[in-house]
C-alpha atoms as a PDB file:
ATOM      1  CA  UNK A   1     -18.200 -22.003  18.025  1.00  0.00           C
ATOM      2  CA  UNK A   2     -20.373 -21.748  15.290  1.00  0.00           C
ATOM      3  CA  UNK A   3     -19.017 -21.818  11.817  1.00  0.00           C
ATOM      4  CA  UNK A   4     -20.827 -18.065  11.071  1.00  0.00           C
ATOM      5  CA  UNK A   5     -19.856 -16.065  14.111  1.00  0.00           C
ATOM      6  CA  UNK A   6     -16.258 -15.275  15.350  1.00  0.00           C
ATOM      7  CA  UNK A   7     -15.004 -13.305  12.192  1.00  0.00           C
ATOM      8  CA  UNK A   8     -14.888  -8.991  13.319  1.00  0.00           C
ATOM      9  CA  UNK A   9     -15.412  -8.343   9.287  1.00  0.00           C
ATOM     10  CA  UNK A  10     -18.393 -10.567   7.581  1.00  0.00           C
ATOM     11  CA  UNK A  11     -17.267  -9.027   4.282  1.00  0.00           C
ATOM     12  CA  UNK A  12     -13.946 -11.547   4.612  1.00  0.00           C
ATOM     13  CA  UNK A  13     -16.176 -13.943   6.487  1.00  0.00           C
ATOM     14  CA  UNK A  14     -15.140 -17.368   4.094  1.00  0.00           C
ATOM     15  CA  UNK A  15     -17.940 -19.123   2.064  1.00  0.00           C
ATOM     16  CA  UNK A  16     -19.852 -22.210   3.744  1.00  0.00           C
ATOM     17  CA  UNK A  17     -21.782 -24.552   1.070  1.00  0.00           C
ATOM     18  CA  UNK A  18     -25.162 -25.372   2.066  1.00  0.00           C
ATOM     19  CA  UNK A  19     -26.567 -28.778   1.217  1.00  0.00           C
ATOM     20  CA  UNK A  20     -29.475 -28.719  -1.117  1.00  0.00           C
ATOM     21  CA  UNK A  21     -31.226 -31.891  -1.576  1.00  0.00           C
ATOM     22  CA  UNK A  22     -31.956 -32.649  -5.456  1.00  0.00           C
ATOM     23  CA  UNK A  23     -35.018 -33.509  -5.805  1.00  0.00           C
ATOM     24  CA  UNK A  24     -36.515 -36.956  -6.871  1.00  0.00           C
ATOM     25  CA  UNK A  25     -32.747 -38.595  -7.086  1.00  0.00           C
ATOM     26  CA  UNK A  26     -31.457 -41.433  -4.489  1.00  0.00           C
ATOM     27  CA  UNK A  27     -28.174 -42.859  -4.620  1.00  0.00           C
ATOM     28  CA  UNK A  28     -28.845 -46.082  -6.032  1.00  0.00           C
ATOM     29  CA  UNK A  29     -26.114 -47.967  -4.013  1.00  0.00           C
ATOM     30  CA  UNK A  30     -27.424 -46.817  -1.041  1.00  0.00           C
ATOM     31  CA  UNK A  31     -30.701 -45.588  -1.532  1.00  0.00           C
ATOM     32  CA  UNK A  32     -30.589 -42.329   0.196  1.00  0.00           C
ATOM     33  CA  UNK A  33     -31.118 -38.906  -0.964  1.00  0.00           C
ATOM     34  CA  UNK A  34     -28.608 -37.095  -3.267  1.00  0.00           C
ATOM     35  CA  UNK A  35     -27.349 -33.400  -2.117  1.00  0.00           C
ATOM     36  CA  UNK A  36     -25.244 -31.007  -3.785  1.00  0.00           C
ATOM     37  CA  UNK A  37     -23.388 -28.175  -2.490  1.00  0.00           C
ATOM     38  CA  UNK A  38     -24.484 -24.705  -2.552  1.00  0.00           C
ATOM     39  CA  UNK A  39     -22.372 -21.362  -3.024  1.00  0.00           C
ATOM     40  CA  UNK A  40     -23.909 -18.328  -2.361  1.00  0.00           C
ATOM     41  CA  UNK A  41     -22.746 -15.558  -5.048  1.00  0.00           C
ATOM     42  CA  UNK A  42     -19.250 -14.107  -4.678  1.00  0.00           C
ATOM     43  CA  UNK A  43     -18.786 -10.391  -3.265  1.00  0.00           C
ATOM     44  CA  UNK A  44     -16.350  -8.243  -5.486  1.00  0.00           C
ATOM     45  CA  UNK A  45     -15.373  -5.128  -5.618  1.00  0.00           C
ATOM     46  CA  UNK A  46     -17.517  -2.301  -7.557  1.00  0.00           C
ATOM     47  CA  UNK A  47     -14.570  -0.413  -8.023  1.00  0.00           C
ATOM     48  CA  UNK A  48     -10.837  -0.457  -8.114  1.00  0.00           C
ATOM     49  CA  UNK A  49      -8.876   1.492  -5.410  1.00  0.00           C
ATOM     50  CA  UNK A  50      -6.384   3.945  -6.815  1.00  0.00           C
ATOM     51  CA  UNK A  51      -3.572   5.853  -5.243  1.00  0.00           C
ATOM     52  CA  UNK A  52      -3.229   9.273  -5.448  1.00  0.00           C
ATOM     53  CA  UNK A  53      -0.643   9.992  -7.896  1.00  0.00           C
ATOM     54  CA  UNK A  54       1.183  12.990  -8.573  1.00  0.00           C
ATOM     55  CA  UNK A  55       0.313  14.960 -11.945  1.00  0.00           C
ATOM     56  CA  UNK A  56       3.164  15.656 -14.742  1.00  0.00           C
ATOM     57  CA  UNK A  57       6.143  14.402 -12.685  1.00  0.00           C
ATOM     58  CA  UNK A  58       7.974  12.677 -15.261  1.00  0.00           C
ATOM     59  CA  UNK A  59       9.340  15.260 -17.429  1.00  0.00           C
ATOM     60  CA  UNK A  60      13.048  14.335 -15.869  1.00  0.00           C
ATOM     61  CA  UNK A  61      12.542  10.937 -16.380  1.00  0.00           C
ATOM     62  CA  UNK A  62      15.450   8.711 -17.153  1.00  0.00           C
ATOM     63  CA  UNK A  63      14.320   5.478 -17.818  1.00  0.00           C
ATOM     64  CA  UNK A  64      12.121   2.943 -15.521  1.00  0.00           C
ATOM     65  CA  UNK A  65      12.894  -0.150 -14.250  1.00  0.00           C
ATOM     66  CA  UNK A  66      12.008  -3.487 -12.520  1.00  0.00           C
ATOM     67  CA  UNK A  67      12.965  -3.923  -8.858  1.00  0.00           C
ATOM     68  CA  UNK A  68      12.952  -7.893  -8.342  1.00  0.00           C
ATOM     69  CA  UNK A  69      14.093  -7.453  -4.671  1.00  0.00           C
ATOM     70  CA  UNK A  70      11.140  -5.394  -3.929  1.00  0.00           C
ATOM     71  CA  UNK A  71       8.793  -6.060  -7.084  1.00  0.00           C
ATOM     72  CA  UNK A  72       8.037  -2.342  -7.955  1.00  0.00           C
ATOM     73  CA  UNK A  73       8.545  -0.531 -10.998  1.00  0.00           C
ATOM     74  CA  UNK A  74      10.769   2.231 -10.482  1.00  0.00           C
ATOM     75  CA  UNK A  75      11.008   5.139 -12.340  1.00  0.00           C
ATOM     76  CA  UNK A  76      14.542   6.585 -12.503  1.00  0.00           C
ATOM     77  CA  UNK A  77      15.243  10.736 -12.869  1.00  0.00           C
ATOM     78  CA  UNK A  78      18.042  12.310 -14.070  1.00  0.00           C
ATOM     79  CA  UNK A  79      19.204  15.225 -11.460  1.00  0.00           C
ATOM     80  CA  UNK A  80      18.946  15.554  -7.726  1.00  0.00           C
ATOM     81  CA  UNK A  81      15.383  13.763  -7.784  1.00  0.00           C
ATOM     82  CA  UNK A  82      14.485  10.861  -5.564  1.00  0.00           C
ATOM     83  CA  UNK A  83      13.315   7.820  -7.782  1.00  0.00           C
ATOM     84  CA  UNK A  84       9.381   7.020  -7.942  1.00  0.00           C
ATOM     85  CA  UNK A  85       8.189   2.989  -6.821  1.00  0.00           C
ATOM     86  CA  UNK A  86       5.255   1.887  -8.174  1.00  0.00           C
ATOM     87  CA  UNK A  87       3.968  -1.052  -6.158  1.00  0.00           C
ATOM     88  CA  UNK A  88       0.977  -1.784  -8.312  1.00  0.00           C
ATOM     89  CA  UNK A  89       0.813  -1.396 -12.441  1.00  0.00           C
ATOM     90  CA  UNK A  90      -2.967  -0.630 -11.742  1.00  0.00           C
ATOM     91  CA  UNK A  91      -1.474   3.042 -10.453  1.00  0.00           C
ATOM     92  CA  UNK A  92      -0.650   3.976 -13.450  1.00  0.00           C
ATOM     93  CA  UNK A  93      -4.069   4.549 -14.545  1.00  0.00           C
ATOM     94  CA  UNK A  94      -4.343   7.964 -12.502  1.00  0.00           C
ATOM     95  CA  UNK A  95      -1.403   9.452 -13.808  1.00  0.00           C
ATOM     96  CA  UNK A  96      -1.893  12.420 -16.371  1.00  0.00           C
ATOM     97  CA  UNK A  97      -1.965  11.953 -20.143  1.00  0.00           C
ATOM     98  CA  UNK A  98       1.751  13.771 -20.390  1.00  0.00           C
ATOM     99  CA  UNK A  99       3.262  10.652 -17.805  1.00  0.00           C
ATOM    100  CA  UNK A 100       1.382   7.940 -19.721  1.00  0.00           C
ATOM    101  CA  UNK A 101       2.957   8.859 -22.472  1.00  0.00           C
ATOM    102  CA  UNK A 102       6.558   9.092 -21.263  1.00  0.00           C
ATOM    103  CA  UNK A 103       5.901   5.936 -19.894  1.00  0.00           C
ATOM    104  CA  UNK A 104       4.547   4.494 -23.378  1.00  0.00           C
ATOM    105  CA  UNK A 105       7.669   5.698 -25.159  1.00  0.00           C
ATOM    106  CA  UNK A 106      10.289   3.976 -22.510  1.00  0.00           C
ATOM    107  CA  UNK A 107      10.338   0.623 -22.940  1.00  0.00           C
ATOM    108  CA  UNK A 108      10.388  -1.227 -19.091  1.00  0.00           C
ATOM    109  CA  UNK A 109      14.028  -2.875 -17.927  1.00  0.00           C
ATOM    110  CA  UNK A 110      14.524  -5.985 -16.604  1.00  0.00           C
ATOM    111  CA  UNK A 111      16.098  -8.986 -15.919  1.00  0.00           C
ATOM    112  CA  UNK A 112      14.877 -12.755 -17.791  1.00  0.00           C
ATOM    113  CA  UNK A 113      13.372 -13.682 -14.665  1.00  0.00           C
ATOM    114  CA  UNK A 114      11.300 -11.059 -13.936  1.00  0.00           C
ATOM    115  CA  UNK A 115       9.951 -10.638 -17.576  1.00  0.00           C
ATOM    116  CA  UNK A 116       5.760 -11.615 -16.984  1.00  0.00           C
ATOM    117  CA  UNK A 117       5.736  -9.141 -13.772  1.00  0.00           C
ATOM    118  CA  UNK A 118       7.777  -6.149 -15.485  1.00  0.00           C
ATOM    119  CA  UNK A 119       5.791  -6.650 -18.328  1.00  0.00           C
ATOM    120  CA  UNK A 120       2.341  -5.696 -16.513  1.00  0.00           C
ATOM    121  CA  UNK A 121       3.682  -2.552 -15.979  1.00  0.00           C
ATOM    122  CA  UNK A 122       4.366  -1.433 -19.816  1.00  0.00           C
ATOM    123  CA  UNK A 123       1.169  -3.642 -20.629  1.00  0.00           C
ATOM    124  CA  UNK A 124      -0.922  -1.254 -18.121  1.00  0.00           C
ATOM    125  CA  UNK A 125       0.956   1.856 -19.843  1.00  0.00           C
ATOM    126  CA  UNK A 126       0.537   0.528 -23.407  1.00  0.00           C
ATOM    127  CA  UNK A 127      -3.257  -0.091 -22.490  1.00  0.00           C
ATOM    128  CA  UNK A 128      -4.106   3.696 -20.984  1.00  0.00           C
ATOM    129  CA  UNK A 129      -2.036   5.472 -23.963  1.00  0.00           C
ATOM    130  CA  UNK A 130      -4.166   3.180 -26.680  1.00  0.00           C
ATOM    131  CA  UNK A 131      -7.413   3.856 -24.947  1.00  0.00           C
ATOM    132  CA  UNK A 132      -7.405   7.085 -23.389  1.00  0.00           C
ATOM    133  CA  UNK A 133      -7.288   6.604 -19.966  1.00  0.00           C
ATOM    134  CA  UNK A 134      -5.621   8.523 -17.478  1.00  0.00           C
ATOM    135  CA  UNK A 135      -6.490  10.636 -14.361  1.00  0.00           C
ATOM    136  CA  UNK A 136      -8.225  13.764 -16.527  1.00  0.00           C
ATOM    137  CA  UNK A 137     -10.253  10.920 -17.732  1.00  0.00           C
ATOM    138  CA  UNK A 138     -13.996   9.644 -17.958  1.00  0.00           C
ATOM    139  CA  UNK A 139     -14.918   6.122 -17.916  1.00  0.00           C
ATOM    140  CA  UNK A 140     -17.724   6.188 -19.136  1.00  0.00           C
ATOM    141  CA  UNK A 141     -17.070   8.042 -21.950  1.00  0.00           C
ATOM    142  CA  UNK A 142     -14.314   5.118 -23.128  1.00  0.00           C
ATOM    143  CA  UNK A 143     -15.556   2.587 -25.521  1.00  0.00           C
END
């Protein structure tokens, strides 16, 4: 099986170095030709995948929390509602203005030992209140 074929998606296909012969150098133990290893350029991502979030939810908000059994933020109401996860800090970017900054003005709970992941979240909420950013939002018009 070749090393190229056999993989259903090529854009997860891993990178294979290709030997490139330097030119006009020889080993001088062995006298042979010197190669180096060749990466072709990585493929990233243009743009960041959001989830849909809902839009001025957070007026009942209680506080917001760190879940270290299942590593989500979650946001706490007071009343009959259910509670909100938040798998990824990078959703917090497409919530309105209006949740960003209920979110800036709770500080984030947690335990010692889960302070560098619950501290992404308020980082990411901290970040879109200072700058501007939220669902209503253009990019290109932030600086």
């Amino acid at each position: 099986m070749n090393k190229n074929s056999g993989w259903k998606d090529e854009s997860y296909k891993p990178q294979f170095p290709i030997y490139q012969q330097i030119k006009f150098t020889l080993d001088p133990a062995t006298n042979m030709v010197r190669y180096k290893l060749v990466y072709q350029r990585a493929k990233v991502m243009d743009k960041i995948l959001l989830m849909p979030m809902k839009q001025n939810f957070l007026e009942d908000m209680a506080l917001w929390c760190y879940d270290s059994d299942t590593h989500e933020a979650v946001i706490v109401f007071s009343g009959d509602h259910e509670n909100f996860r938040m798998l990824d800090p990078m959703w917090i970017v497409n919530m309105s203005a209006a949740d960003i900054n209920k979110l800036y003005r709770h500080d984030i709970f947690y335990e010692d030992k889960d302070a560098h992941q619950a501290l992404r979240f308020q980082r990411v909420a901290c970040f879109c209140y200072y700058r501007g950013i939220h669902a209503g939002s253009s990019w290109s018009e932030q600086h």
